[in-house]
C-alpha atoms as a PDB file:
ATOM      1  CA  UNK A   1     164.367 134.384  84.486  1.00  0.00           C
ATOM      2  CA  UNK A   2     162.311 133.682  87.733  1.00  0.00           C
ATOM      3  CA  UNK A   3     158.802 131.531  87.387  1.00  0.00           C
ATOM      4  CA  UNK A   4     155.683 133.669  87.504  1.00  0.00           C
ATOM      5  CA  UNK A   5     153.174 131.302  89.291  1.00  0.00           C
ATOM      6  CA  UNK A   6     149.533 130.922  88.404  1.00  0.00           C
ATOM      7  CA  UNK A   7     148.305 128.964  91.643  1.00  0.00           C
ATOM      8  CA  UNK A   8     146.427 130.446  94.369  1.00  0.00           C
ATOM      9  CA  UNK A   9     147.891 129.785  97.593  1.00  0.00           C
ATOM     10  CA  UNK A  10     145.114 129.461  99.735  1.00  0.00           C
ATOM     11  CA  UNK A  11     144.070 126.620  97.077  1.00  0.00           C
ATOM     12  CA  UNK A  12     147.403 124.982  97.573  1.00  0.00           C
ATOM     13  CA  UNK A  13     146.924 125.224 101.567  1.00  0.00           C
ATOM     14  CA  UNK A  14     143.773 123.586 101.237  1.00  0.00           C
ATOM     15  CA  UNK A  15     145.113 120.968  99.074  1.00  0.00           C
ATOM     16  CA  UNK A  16     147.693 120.397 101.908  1.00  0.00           C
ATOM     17  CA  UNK A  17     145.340 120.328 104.653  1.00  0.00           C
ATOM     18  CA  UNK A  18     143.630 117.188 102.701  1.00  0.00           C
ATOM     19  CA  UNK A  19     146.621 115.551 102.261  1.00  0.00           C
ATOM     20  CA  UNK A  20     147.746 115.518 105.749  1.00  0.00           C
ATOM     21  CA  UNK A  21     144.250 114.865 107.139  1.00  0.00           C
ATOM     22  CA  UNK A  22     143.973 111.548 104.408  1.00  0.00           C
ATOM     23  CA  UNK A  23     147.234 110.304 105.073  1.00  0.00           C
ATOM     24  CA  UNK A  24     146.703 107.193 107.153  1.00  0.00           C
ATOM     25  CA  UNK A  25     147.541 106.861 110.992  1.00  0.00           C
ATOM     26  CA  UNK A  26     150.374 104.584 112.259  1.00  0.00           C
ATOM     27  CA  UNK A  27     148.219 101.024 112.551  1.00  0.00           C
ATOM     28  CA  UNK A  28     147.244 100.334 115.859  1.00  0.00           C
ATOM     29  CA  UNK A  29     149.911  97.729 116.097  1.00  0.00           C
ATOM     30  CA  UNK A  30     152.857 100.267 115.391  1.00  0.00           C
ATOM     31  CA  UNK A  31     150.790 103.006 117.780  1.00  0.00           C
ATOM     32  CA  UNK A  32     150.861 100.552 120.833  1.00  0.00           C
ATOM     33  CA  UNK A  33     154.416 100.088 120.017  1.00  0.00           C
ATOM     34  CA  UNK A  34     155.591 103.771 120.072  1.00  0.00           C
ATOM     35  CA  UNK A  35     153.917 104.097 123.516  1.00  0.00           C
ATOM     36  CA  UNK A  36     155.203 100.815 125.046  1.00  0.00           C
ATOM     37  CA  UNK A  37     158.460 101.728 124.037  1.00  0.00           C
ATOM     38  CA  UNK A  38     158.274 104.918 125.323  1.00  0.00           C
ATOM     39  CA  UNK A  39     157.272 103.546 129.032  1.00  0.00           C
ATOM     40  CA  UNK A  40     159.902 103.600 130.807  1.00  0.00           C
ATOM     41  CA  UNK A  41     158.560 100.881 132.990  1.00  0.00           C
ATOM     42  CA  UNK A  42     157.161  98.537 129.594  1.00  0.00           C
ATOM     43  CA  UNK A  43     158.088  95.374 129.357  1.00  0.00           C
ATOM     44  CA  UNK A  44     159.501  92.827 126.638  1.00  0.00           C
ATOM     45  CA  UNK A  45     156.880  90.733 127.233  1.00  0.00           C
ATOM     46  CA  UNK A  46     154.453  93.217 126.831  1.00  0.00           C
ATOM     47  CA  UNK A  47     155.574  94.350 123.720  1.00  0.00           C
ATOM     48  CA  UNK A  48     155.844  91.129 122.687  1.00  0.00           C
ATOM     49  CA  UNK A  49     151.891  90.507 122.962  1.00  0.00           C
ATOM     50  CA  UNK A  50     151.146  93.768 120.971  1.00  0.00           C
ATOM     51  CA  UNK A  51     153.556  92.659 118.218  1.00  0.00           C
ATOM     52  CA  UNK A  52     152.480  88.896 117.777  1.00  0.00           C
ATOM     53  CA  UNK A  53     148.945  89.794 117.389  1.00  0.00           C
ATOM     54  CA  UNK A  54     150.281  91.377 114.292  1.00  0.00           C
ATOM     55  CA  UNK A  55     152.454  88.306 112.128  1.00  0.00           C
ATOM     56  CA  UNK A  56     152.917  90.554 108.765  1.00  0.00           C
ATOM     57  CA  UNK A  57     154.685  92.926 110.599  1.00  0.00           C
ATOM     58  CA  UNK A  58     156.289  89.629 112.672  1.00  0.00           C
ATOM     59  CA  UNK A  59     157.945  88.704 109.603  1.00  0.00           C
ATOM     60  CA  UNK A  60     158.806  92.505 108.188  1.00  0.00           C
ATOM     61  CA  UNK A  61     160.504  92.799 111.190  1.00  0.00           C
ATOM     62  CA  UNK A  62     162.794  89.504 111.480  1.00  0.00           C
ATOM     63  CA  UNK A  63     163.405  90.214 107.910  1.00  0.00           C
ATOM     64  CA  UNK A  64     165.216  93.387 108.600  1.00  0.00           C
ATOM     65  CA  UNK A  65     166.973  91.893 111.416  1.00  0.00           C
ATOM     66  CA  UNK A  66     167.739  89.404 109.294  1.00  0.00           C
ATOM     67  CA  UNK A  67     168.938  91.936 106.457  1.00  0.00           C
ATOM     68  CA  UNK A  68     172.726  93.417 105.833  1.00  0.00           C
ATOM     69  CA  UNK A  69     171.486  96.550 108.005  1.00  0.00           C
ATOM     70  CA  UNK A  70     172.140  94.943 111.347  1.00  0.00           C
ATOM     71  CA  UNK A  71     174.891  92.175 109.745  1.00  0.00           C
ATOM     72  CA  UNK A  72     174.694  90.082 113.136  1.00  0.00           C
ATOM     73  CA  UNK A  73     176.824  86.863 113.324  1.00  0.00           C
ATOM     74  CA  UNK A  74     173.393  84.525 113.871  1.00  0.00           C
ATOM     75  CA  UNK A  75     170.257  84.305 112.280  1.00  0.00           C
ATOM     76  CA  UNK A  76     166.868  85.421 114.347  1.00  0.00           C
ATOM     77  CA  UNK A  77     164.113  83.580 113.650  1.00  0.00           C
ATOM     78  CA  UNK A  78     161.996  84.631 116.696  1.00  0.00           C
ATOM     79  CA  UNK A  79     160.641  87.962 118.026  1.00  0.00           C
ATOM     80  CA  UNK A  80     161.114  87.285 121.197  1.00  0.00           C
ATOM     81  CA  UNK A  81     165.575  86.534 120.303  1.00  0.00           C
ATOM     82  CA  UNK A  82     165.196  89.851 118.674  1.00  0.00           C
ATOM     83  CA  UNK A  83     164.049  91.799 121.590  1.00  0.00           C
ATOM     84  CA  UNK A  84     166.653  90.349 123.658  1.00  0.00           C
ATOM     85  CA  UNK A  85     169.571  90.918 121.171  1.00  0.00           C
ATOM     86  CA  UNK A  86     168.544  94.590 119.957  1.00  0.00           C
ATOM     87  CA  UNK A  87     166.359  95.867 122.615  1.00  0.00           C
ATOM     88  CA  UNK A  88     162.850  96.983 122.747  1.00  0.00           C
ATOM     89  CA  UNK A  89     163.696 100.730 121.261  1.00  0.00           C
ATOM     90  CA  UNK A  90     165.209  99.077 118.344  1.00  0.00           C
ATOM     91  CA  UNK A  91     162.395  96.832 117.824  1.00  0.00           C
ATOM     92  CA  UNK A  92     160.477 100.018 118.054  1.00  0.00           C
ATOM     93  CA  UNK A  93     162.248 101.651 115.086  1.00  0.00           C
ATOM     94  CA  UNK A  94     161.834  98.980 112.752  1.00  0.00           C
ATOM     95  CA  UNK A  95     158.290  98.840 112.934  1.00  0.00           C
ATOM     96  CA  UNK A  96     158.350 101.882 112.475  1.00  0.00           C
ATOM     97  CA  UNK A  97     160.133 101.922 109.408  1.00  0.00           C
ATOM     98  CA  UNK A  98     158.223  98.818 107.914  1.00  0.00           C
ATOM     99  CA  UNK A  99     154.791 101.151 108.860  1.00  0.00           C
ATOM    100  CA  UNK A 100     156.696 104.299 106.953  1.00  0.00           C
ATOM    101  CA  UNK A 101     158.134 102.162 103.866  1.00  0.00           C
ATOM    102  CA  UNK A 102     154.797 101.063 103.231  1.00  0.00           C
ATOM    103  CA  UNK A 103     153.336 105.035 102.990  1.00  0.00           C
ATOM    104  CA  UNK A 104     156.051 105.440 100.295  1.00  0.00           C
ATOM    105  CA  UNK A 105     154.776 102.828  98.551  1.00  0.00           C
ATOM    106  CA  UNK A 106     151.518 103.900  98.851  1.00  0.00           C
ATOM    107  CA  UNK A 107     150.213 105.469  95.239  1.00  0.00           C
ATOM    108  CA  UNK A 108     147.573 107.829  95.189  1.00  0.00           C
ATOM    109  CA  UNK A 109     146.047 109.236  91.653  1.00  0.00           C
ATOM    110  CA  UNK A 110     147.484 112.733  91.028  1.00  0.00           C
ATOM    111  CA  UNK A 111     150.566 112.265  92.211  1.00  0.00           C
ATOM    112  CA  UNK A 112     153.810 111.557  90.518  1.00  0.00           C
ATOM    113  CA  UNK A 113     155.008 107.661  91.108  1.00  0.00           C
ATOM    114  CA  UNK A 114     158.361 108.268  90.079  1.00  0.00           C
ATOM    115  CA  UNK A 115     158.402 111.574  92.794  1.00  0.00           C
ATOM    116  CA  UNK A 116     157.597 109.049  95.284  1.00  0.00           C
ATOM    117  CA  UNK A 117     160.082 106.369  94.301  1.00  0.00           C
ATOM    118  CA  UNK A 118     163.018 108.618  94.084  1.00  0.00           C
ATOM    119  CA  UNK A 119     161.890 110.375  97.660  1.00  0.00           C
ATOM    120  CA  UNK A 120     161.975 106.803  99.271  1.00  0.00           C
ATOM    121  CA  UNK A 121     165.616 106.581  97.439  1.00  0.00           C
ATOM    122  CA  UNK A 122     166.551 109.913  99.027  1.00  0.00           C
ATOM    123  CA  UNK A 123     165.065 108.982 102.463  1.00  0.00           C
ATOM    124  CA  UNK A 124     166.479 105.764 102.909  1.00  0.00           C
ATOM    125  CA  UNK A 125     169.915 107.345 101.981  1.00  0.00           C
ATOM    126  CA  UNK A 126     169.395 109.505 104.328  1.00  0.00           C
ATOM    127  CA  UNK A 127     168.839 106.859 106.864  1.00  0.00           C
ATOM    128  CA  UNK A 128     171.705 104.959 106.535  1.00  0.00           C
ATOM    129  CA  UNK A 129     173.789 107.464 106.307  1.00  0.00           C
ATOM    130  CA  UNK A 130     172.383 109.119 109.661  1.00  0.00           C
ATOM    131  CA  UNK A 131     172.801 105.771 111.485  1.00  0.00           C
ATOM    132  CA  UNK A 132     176.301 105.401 110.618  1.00  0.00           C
ATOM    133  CA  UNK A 133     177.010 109.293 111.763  1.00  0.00           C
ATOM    134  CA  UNK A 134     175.291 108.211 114.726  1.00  0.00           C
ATOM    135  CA  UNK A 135     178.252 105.649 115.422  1.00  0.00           C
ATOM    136  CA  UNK A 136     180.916 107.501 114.472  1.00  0.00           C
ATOM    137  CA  UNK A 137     179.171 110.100 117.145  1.00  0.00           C
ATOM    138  CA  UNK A 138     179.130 107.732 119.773  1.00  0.00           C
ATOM    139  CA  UNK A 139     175.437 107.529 120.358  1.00  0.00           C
ATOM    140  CA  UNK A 140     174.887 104.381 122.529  1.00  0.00           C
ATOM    141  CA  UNK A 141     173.893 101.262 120.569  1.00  0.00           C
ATOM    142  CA  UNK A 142     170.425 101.455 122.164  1.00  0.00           C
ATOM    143  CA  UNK A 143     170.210 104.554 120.258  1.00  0.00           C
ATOM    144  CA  UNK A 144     171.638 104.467 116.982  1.00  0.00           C
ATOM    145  CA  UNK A 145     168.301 102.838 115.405  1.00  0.00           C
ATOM    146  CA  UNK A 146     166.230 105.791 116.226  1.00  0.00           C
ATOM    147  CA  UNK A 147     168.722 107.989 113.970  1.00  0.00           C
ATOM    148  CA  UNK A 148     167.717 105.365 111.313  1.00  0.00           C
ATOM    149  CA  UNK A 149     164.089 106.375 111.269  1.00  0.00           C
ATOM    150  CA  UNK A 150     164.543 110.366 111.982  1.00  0.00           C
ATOM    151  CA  UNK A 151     166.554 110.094 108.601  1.00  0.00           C
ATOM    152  CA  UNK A 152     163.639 108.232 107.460  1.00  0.00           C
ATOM    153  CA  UNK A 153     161.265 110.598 108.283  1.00  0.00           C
ATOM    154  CA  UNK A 154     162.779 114.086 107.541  1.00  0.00           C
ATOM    155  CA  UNK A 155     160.869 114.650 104.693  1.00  0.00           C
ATOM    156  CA  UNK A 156     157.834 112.950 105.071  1.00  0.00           C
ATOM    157  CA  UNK A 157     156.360 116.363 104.832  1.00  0.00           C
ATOM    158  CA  UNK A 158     157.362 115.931 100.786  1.00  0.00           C
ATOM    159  CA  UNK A 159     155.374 113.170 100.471  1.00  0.00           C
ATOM    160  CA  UNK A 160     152.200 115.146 100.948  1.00  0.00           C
ATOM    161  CA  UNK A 161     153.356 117.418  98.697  1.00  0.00           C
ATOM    162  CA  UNK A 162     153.939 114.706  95.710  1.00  0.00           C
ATOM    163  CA  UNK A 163     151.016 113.477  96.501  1.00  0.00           C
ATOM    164  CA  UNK A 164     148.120 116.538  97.191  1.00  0.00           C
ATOM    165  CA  UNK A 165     149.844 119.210  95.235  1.00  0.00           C
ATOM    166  CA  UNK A 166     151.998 117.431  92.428  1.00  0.00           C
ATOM    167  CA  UNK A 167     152.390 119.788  89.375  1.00  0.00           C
ATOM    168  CA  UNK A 168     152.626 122.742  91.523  1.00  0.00           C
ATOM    169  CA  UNK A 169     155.203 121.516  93.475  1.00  0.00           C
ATOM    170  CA  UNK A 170     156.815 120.151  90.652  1.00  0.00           C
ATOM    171  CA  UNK A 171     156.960 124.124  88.851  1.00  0.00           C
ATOM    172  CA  UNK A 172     158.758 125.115  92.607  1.00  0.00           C
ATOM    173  CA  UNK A 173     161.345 122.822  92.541  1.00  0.00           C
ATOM    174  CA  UNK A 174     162.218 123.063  88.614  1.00  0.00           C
ATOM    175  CA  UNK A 175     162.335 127.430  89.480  1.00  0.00           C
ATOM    176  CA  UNK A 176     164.696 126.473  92.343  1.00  0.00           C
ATOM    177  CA  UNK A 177     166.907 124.783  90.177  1.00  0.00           C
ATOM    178  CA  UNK A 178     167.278 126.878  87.799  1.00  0.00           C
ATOM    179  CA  UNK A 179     168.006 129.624  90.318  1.00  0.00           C
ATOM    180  CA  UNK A 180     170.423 126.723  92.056  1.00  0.00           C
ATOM    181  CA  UNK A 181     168.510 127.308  95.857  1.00  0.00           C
ATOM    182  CA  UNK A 182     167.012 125.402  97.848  1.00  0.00           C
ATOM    183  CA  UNK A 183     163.540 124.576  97.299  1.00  0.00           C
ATOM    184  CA  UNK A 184     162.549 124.617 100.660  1.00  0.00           C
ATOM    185  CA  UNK A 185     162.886 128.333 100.439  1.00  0.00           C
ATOM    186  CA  UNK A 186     160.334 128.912  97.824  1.00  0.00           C
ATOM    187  CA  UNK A 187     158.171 126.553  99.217  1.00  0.00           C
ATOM    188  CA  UNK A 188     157.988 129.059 102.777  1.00  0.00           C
ATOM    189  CA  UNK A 189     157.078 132.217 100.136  1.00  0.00           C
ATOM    190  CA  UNK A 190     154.878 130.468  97.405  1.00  0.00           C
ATOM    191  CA  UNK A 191     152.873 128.369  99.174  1.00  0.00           C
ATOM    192  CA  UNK A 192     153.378 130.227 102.727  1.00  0.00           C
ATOM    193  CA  UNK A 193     154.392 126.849 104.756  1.00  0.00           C
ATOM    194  CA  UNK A 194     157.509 124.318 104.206  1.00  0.00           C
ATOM    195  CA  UNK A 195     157.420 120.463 103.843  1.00  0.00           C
ATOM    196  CA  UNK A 196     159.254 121.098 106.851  1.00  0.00           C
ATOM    197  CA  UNK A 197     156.217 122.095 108.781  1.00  0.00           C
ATOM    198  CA  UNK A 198     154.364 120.234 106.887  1.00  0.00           C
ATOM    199  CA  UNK A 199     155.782 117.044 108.289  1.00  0.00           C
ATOM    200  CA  UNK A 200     155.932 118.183 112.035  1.00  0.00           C
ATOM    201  CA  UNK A 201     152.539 118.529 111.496  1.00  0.00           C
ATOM    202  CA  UNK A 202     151.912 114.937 110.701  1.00  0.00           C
ATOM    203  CA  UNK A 203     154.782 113.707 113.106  1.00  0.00           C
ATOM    204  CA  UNK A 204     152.478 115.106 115.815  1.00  0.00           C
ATOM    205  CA  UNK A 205     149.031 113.550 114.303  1.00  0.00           C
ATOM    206  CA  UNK A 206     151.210 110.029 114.670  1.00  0.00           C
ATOM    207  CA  UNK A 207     152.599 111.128 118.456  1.00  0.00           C
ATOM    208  CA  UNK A 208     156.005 110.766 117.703  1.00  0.00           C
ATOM    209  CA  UNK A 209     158.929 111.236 120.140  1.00  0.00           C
ATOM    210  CA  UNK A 210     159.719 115.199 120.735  1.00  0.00           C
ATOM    211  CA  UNK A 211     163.446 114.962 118.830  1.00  0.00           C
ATOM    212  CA  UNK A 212     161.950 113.045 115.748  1.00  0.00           C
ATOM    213  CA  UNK A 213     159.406 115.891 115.782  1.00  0.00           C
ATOM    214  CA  UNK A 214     162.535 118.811 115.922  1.00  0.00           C
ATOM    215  CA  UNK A 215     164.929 116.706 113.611  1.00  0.00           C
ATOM    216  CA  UNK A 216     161.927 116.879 111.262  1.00  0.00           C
ATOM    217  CA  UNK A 217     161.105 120.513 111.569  1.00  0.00           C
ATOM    218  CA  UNK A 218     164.374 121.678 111.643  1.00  0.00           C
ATOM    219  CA  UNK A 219     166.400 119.605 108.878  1.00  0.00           C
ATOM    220  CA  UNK A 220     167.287 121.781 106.803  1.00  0.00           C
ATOM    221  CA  UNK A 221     168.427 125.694 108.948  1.00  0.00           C
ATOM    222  CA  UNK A 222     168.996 124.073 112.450  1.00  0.00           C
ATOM    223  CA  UNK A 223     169.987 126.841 115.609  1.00  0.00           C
ATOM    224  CA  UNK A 224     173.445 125.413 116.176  1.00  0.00           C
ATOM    225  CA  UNK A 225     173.211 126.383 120.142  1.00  0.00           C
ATOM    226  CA  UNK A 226     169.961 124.804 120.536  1.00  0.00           C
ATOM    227  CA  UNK A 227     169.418 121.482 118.672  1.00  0.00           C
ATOM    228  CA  UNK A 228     170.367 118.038 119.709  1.00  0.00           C
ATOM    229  CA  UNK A 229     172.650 115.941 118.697  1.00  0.00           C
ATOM    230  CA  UNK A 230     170.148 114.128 116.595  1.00  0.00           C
ATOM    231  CA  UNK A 231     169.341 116.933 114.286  1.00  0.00           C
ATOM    232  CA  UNK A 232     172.739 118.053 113.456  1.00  0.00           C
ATOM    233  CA  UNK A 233     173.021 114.340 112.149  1.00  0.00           C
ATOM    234  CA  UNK A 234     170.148 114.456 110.097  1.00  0.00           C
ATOM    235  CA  UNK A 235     171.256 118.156 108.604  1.00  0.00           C
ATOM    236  CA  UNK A 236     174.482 116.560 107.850  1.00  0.00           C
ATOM    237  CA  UNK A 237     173.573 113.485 106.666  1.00  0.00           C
ATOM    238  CA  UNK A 238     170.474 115.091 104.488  1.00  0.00           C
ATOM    239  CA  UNK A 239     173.032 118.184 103.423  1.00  0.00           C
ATOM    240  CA  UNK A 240     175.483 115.327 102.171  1.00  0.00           C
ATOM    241  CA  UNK A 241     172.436 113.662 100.511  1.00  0.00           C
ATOM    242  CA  UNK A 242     171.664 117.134  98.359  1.00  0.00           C
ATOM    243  CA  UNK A 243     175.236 117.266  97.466  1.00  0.00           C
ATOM    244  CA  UNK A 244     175.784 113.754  96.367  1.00  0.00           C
ATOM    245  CA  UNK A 245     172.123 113.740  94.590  1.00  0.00           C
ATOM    246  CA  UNK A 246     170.546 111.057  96.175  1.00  0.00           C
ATOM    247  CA  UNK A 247     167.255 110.481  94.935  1.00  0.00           C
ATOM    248  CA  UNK A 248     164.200 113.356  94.744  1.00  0.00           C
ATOM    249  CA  UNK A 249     166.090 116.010  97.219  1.00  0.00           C
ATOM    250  CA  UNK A 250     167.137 119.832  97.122  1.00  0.00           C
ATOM    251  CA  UNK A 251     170.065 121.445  95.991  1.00  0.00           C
ATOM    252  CA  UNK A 252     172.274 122.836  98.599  1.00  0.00           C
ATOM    253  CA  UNK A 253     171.968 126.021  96.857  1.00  0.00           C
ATOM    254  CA  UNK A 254     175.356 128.278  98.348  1.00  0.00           C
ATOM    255  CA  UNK A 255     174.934 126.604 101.984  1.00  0.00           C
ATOM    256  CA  UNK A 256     177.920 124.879 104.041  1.00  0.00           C
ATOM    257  CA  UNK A 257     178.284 122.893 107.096  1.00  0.00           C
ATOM    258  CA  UNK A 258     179.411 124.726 110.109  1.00  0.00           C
ATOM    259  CA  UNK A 259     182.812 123.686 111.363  1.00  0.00           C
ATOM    260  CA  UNK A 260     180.743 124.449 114.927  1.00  0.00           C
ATOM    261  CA  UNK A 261     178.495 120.955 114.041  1.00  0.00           C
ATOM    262  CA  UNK A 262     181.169 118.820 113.771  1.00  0.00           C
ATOM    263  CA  UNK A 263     183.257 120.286 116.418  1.00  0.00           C
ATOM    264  CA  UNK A 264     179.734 118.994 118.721  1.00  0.00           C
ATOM    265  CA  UNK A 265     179.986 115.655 117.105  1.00  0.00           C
ATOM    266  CA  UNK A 266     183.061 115.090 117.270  1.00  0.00           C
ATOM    267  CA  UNK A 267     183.296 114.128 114.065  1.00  0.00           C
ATOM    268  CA  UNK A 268     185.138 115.175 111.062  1.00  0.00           C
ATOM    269  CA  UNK A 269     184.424 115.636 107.052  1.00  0.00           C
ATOM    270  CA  UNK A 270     186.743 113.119 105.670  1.00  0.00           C
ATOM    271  CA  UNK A 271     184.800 110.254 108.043  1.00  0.00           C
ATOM    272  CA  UNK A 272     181.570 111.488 106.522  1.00  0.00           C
ATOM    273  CA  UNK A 273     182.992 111.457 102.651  1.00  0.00           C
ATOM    274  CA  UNK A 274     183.780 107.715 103.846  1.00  0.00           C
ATOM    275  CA  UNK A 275     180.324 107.145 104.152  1.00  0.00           C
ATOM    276  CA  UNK A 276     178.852 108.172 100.858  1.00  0.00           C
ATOM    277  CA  UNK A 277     181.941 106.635  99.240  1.00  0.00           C
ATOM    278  CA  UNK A 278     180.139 103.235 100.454  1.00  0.00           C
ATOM    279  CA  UNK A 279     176.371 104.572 100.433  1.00  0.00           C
ATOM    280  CA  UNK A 280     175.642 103.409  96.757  1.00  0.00           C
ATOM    281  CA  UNK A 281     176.051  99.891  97.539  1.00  0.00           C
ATOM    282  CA  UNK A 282     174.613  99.707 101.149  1.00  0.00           C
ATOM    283  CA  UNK A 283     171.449 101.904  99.801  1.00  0.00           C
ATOM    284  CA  UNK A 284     170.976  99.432  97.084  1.00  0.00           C
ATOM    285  CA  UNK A 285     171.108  96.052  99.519  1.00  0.00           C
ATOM    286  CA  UNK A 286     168.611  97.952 102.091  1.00  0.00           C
ATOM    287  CA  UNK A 287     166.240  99.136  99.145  1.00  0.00           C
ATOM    288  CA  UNK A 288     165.906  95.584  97.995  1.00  0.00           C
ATOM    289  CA  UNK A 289     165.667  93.959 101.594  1.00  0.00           C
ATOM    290  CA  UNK A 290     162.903  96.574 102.633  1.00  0.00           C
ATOM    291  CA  UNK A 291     161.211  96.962  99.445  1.00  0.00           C
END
């Protein structure tokens, strides 16, 4: 029997609005490092002078080069090896992710702590799972970190919603079970906007890259003729995420994968079920190393 709701959705909006307004900017630190990066005529060395003025995020960084996600055959113990070894996009992407893993962290009185915790879980599945797609796709290696943080960030647009409308949200997703849909879809009629939206909107208060801002709008019903490459990864990777019930996600409700996606990819099911058969252990080794 479907949910009657009591909220007022202009309440809820405004409740939104707040949340995406208080949620802090990128540091100025990880801000100059988006737009060096993005230069195509930046230097190492420059980036090198915005990130040493900055040693907390020094040693984040070298720690997760350092971690089982990158497995390299030496140890780094200087930014400036890094840079040379994984290239300045890369380094990019990690501070990125040490900026984001810290926002998930972040608790903020109203909203649920355990919501938060299993989102992170869900994200960071995501992630991994995204960057190894990525491979298997045949993104260049100068690439494949990027797909790391859009799996990262899909859902950041959740977070606000744990966090600014918590019980509400909470009533959505416990109707959408029970009807076994998406909640995404009640989201878009009871509170008239998606987390979807929700986190292009904030994507764009940060300035992030165009395709992180698409993969994050358009996670979850992607235009097969129009999206790029990196956003069919993240559907797939965050559809195989719902199915395998990693962490604080959707169901996926009577949806499939087109055969049209992988066709694109050039990638098949069977090297995708590989993935999650391994994802439990490499989520729980990246969990600990970025926690």
């Amino acid at each position: 029997m479907p949910v009657e709701y009591q909220f007022s959705t202009s309440e809820i909006q405004k409740k939104i609005e707040k949340g995406i307004n208080e949620m802090p900017a990128m540091s100025p630190a990880v801000t100059k490092i988006i737009e060096l990066a993005n230069k195509s005529d930046a230097l190492p060395r420059d980036l090198l002078s915005v990130i040493k003025l900055d040693p907390v995020m020094t040693g984040k960084i070298l720690k997760l080069i350092n971690s089982v996600l990158f497995a390299l055959p030496q140890k780094v113990n200087i930014i400036d090896q890094a840079i040379i070894l994984l290239g300045m996009n890369t380094i990019k992407n990690l501070a990125l992710t040490t900026a984001v893993s810290g926002m998930f962290q972040r608790k903020k009185s109203g909203g649920s702590t355990q919501k938060m915790d299993e989102l992170w879980h869900h994200s960071l599945g995501c992630a991994i799972a995204a960057k190894a797609m990525a491979k298997l796709a045949g993104v260049p290696r100068s690439q494949v970190e990027e797909y790391f943080t859009a799996g990262l960030l899909h859902d950041i647009g959740k977070l606000i919603l744990v966090q600014s409308v918590a019980e509400d949200y909470e009533i959505i997703v416990k109707d959408a079970n029970m009807r076994g849909m998406q909640a995404v879809l009640l989201e878009e009629e009871c509170f008239d906007i998606s987390h979807e939206i929700i986190g292009h909107t904030l994507g764009e208060k940060w300035n992030l890259k165009q395709d992180l801002l698409e993969t994050i709008r358009h996670h979850h019903n992607p235009n097969i003729d129009q999206i790029s490459t990196m956003t069919m990864i993240i559907y797939a990777s965050n559809y195989y995420c719902m199915k395998h019930k990693i962490g604080f996600c959707d169901n996926v409700g009577n949806t499939t994968i087109d055969d049209k996606i992988w066709g694109l990819l050039k990638i098949n099911e069977e090297q995708v079920i590989d993935i999650f058969d391994d994802l439990p252990i490499k989520l729980a080794e990246a969990k600990q190393m970025i926690n």
